[in-house]
Protein backbone atom coordinates (compact mmCIF):
# COMPACT_ATOMS: atom_id res chain seq x y z
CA UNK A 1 76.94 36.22 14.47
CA UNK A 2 77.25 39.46 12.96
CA UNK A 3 73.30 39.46 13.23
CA UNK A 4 73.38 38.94 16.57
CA UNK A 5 75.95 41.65 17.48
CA UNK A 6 74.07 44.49 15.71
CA UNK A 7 70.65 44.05 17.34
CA UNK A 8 72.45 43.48 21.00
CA UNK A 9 73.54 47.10 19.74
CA UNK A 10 70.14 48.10 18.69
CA UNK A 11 68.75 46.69 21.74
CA UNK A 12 70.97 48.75 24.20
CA UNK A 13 70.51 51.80 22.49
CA UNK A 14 67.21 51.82 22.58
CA UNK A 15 67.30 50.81 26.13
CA UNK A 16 69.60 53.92 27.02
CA UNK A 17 67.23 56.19 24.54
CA UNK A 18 64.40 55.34 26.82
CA UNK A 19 66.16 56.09 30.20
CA UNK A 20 67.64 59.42 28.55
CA UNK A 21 63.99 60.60 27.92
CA UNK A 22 62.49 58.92 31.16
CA UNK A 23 64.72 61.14 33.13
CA UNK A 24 68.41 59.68 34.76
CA UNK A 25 67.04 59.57 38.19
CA UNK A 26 68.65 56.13 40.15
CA UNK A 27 65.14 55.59 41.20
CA UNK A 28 63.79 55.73 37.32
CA UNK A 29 66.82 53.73 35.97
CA UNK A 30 66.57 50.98 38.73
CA UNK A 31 62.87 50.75 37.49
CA UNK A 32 63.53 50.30 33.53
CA UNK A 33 65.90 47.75 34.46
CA UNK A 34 64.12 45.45 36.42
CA UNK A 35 61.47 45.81 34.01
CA UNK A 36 64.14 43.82 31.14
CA UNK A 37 66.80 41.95 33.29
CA UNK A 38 66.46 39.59 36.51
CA UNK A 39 69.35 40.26 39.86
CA UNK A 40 69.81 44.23 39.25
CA UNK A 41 70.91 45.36 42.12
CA UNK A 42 68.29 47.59 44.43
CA UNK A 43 68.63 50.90 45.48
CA UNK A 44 70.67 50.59 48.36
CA UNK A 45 73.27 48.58 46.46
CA UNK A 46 72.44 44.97 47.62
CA UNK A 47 72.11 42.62 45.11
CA UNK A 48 68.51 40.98 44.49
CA UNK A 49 69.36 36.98 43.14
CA UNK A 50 67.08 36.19 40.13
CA UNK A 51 64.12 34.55 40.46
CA UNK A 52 63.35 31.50 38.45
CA UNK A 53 60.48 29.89 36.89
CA UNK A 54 57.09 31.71 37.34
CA UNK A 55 56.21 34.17 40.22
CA UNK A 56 54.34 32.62 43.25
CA UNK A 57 50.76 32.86 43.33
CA UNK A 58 49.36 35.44 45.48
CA UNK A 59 48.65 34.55 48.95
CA UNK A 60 45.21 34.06 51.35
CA UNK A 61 44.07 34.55 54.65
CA UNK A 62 42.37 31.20 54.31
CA UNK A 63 43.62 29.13 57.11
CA UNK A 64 45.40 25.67 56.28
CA UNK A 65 43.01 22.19 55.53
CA UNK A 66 42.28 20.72 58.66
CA UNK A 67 43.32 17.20 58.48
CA UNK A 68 40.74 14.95 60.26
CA UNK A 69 41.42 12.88 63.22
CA UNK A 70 41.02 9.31 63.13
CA UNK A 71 37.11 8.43 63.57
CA UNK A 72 35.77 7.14 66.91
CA UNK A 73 34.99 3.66 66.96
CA UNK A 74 31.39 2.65 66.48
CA UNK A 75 29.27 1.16 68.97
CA UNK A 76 26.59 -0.51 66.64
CA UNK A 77 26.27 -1.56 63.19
CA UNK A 78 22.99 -2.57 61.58
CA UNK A 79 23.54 -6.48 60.17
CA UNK A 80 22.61 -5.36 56.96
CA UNK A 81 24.73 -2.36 56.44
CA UNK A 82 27.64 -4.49 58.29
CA UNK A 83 27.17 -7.39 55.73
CA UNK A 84 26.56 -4.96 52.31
CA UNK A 85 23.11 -6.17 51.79
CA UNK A 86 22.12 -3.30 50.32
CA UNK A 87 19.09 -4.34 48.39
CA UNK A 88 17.78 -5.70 51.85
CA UNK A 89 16.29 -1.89 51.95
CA UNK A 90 17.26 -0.52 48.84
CA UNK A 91 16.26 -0.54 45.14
CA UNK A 92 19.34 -1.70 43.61
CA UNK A 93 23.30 -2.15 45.58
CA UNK A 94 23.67 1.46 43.62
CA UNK A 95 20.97 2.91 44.64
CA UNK A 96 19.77 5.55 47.24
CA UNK A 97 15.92 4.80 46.84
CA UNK A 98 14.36 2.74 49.39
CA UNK A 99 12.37 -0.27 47.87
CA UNK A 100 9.11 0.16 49.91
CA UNK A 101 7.94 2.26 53.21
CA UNK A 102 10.34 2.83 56.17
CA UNK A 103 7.40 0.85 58.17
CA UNK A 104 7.31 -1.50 55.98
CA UNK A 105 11.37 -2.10 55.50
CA UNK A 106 11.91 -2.42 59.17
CA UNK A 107 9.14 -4.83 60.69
CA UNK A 108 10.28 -7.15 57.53
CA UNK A 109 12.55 -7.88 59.86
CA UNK A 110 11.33 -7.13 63.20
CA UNK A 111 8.31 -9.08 63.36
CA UNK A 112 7.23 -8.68 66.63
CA UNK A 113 5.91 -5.29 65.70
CA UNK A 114 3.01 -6.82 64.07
CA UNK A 115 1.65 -7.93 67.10
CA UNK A 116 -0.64 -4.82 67.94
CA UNK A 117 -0.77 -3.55 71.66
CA UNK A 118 -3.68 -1.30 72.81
CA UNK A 119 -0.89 1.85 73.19
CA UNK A 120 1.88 2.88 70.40
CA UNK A 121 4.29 5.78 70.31
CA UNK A 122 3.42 8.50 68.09
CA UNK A 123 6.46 8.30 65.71
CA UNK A 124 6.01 4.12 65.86
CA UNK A 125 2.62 4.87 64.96
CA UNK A 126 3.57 6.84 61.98
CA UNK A 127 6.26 5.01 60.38
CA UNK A 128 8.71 7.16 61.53
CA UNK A 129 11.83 4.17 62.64
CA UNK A 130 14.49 6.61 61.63
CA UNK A 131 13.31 9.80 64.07
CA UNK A 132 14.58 7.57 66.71
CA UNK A 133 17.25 4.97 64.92
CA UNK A 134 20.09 5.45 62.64
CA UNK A 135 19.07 2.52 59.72
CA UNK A 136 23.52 1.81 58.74
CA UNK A 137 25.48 2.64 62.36
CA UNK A 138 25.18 4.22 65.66
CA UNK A 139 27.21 5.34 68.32
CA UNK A 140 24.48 3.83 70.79
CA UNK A 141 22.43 1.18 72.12
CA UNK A 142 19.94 -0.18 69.58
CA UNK A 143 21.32 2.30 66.91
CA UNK A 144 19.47 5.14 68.43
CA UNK A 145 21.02 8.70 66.81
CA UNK A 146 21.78 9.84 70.47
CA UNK A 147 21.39 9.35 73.79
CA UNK A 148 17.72 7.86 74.79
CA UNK A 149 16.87 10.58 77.51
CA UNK A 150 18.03 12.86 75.15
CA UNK A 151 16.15 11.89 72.48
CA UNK A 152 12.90 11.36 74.46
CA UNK A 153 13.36 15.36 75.65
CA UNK A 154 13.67 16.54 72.21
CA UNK A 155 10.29 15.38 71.89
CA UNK A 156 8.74 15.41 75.39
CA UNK A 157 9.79 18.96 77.62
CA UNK A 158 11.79 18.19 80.40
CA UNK A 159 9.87 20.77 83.01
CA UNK A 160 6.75 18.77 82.39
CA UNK A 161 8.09 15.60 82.59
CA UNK A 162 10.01 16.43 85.97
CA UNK A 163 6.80 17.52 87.65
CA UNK A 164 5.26 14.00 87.50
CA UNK A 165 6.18 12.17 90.89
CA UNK A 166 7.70 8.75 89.43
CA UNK A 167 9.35 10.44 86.83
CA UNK A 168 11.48 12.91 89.09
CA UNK A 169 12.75 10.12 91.54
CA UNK A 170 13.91 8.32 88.91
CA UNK A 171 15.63 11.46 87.06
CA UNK A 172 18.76 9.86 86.81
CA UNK A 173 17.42 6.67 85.12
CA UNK A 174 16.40 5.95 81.63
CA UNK A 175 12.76 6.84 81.00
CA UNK A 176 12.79 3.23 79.13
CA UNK A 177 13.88 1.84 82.36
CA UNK A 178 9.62 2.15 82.95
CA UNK A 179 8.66 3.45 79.28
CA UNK A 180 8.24 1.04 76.65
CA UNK A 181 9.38 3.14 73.63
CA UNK A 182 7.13 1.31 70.57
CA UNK A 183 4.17 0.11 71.76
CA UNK A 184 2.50 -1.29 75.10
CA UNK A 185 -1.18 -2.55 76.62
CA UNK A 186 -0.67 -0.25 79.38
CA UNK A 187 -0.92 3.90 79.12
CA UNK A 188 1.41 6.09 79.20
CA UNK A 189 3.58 2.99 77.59
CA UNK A 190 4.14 1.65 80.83
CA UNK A 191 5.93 -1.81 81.17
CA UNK A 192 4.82 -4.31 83.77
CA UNK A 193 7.73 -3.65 86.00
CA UNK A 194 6.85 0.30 86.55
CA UNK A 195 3.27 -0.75 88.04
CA UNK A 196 5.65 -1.08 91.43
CA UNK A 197 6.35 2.12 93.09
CA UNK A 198 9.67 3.50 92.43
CA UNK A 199 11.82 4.01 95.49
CA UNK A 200 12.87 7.25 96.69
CA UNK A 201 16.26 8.43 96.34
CA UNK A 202 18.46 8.50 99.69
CA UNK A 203 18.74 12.10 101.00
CA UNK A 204 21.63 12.96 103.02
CA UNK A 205 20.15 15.03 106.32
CA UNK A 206 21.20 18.30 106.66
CA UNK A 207 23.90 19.14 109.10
């Protein structure tokens, strides 16, 4: 106890020792003493309450974590993706590697591809199922990754397609409506049904 008493003496000596040389301003002694005790008062006389534990961490200007909304419903789920049959197109359940050729995967199941017509489309041609289809789930038709006119102009400029006769009366159709989009005996891809003129579109007459 005794101990104790004598360096609490120490202690405050040496504090007052350090604010005699320091200078007695109220602006230098309000500084030493916030430097060794918590709730000194500040300058103005208001009292400044302690603050426990550790001091906050610094702030950001990064703005707060965007909590996602609930995701739309799909339209379209591939069979195999919807029933976890993984291996049906993959190396392993755990893997990412596709057992054989895109090509190859996909008319394993769709067999009527193998029947040859005199016409294909370019990316059927190639192998290329996923340009056009999304292989696990779609928010479209036949798990096409967006809309089909869409996806035919990324392809095929709109302008040029526009100028052909058929193809701008029927601007607000589908261009599978008369296109076959794999493969067909006729040019251009054209199904059976499209051999019949298309009808023009009613015009309104001018007032």
């Amino acid at each position: 106890m005794i101990h104790l008493r004598k360096w609490s003496w120490i202690l405050s000596g040496g504090i007052c020792a350090m604010l005699l040389i320091a200078g007695c301003t109220s602006h230098t002694k309000h500084k030493w003493l916030t430097f060794f005790f918590d709730g000194v008062p500040g300058s103005d006389g208001a009292s400044v309450p302690a603050q426990p534990g550790s001091p906050p961490a610094e702030t950001t200007n990064l703005p707060p974590v965007q909590v996602p909304s609930a995701a739309e419903p799909l339209v379209v789920v591939h069979p195999p993706y919807a029933d976890r049959k993984c291996i049906a197109c993959h190396a392993s359940n755990y893997s990412q590697r596709l057992k054989d050729e895109v090509s190859t995967i996909c008319i394993g199941c769709h067999k009527a591809f193998l029947v040859k017509a005199k016409f294909s489309h370019a990316p059927m041609e190639d192998g290329q199922c996923t340009l056009c289809h999304a292989p696990h789930q779609a928010k479209e038709k036949f798990l096409l990754v967006k809309d089909s006119r869409e996806l035919c102009f990324d392809c095929h400029e709109p302008e040029e397609v526009l100028k052909i006769k058929a193809c701008g009366q029927a601007e607000a159709r589908t261009c599978t409506v008369c296109h076959d989009p794999h493969q067909e005996n006729r040019r251009f891809l054209l199904r059976a049904r499209a051999e019949k003129p298309v009808p023009a579109p009613n015009k309104t007459p001018d007032k």
